[in-house]
Protein backbone atom coordinates (compact mmCIF):
# COMPACT_ATOMS: atom_id res chain seq x y z
CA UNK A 1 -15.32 -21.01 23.51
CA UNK A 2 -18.37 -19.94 25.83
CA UNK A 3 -18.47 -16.22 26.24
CA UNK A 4 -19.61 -14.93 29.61
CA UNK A 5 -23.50 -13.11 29.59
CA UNK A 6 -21.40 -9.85 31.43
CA UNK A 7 -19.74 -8.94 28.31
CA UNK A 8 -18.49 -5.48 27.95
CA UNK A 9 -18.40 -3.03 24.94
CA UNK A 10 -14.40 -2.06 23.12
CA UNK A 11 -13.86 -0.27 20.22
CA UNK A 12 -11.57 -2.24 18.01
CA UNK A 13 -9.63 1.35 16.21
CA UNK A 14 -7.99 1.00 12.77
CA UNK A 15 -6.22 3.72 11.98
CA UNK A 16 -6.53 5.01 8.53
CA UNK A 17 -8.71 1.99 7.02
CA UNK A 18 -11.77 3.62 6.71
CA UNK A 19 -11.96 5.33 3.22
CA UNK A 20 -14.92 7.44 4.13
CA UNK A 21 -18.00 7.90 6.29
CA UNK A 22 -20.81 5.84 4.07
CA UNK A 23 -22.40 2.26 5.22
CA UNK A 24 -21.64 0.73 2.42
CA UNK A 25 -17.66 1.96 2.57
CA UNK A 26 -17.44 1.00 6.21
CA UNK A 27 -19.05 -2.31 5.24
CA UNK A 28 -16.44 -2.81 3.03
CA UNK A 29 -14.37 -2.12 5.65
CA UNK A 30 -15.56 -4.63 7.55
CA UNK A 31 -14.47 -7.50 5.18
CA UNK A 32 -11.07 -5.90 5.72
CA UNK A 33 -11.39 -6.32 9.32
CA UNK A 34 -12.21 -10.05 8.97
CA UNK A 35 -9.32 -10.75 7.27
CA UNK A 36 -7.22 -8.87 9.68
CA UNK A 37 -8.65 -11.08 12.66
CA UNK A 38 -8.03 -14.45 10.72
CA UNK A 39 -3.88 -13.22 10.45
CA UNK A 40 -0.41 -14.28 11.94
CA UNK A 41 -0.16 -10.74 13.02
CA UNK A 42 -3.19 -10.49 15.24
CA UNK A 43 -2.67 -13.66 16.98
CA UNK A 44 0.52 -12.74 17.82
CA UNK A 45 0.23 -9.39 18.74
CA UNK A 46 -3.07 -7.34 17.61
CA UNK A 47 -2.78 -4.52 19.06
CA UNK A 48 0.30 -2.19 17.02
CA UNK A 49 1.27 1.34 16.60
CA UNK A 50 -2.35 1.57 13.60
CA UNK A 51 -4.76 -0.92 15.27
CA UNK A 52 -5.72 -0.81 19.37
CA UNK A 53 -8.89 -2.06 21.30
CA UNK A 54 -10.13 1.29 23.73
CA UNK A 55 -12.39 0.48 26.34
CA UNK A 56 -14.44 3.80 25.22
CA UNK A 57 -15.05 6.45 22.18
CA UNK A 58 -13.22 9.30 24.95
CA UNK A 59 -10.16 6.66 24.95
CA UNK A 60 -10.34 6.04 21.05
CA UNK A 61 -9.79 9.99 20.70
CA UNK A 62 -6.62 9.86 22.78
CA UNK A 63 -5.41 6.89 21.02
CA UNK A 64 -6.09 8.78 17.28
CA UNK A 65 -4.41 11.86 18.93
CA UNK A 66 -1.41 10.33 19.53
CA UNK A 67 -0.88 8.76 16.74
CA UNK A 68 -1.27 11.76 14.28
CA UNK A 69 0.90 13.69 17.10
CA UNK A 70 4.06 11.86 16.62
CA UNK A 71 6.24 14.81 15.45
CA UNK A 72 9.30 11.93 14.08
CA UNK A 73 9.40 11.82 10.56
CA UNK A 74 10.48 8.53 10.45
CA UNK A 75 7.65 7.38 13.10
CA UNK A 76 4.68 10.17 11.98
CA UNK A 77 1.48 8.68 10.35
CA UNK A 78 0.18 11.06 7.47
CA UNK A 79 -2.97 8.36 6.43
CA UNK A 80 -5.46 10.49 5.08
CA UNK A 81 -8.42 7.93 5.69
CA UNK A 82 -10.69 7.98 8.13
CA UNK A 83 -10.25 5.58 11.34
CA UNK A 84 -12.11 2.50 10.91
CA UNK A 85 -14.12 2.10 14.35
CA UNK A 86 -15.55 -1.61 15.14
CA UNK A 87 -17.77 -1.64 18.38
CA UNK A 88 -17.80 -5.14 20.06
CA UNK A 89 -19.66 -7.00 22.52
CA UNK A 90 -17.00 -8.50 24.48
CA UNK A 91 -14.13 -7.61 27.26
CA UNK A 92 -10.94 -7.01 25.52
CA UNK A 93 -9.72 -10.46 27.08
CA UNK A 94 -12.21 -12.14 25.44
CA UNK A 95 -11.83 -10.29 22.05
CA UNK A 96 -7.67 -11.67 22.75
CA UNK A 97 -9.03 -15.09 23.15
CA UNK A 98 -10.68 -15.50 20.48
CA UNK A 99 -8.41 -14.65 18.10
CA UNK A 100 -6.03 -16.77 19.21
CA UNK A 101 -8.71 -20.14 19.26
CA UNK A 102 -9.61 -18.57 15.61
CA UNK A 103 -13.13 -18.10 16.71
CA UNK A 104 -13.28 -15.38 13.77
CA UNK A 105 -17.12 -15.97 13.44
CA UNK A 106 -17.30 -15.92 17.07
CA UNK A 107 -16.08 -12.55 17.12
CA UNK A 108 -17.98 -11.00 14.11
CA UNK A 109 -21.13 -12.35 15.89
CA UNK A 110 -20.67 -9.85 18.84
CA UNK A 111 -20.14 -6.88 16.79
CA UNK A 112 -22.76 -4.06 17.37
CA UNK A 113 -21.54 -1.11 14.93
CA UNK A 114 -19.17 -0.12 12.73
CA UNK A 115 -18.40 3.68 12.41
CA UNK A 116 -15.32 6.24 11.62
CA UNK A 117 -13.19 9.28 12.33
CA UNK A 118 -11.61 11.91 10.61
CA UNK A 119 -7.56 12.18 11.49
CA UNK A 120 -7.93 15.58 12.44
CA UNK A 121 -10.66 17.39 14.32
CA UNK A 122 -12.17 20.88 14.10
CA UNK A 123 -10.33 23.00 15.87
CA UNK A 124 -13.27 23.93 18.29
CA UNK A 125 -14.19 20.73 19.50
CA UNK A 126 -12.33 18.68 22.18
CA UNK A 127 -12.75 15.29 20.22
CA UNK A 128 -13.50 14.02 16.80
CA UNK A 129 -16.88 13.97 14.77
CA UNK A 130 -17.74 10.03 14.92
CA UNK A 131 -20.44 8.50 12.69
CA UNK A 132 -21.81 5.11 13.24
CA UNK A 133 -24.30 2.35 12.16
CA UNK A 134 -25.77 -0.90 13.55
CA UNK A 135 -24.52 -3.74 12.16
CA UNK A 136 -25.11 -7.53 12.61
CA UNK A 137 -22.96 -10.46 11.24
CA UNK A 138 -25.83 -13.19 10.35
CA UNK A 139 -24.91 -16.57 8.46
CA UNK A 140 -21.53 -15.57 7.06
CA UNK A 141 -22.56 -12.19 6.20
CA UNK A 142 -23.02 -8.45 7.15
CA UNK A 143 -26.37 -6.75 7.63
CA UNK A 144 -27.13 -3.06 8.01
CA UNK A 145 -29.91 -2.58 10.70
């Protein structure tokens, strides 16, 4: 599948599959996330009530926020973990595409970083400490930049 040059940049959000804020945690993270794109469950329906694709770090916050904010016990999310952040090159049609041609590597070829953040944020701060680094997928593999 050809992917137009005017690609645009999502944040592919996990919640609560980040274990901490290291590279080499996140970059087992990663793996995690490859899996997850090669599944039944994202082609038919990636995004859930844990996992969404934001168009921006300002719309990942609001997404985190209201999932830790559901007040029903039998709906509420108590993860612990940090949210697993995946920055791609692509629109989120594209992203939606691929998956379902199960252009895996396609997809792991466009992604730029791979970062986290907490559930909860400091109580002064209008959004959530994120941490990130540059990543490439080369030849099958992951590589820290």
């Amino acid at each position: 599948m050809e992917i137009s040059a005017q690609s645009n940049k999502i944040y592919i959000v996990l919640v609560g599959s980040a274990p901490m804020a290291s590279l080499d945690a996140l970059m087992l993270s990663l793996e995690r996330f490859k899996n997850i794109l090669g599944s039944d469950s994202a082609k038919s329906q990636f995004e859930t009530t844990l996992r969404s694709i934001q168009p921006s770090l300002h719309a990942v916050n609001a997404f985190i926020e209201k999932v830790y904010a559901e007040k029903n016990p039998t709906m509420a999310v108590t993860m612990k973990g940090r949210t697993l952040i995946v920055e791609v090159a692509l629109s989120k049609n594209e992203f939606l595409n691929l998956i379902n041609c199960d252009a895996v590597d396609e997809i792991l070829s466009h992604i730029m970083a791979v970062g986290s953040m907490p559930a909860n944020k400091v109580a002064t701060q209008t959004s959530r400490d994120y941490i990130s680094f540059p990543v490439k997928y080369i030849k099958g593999e992951f590589k820290k930049f």
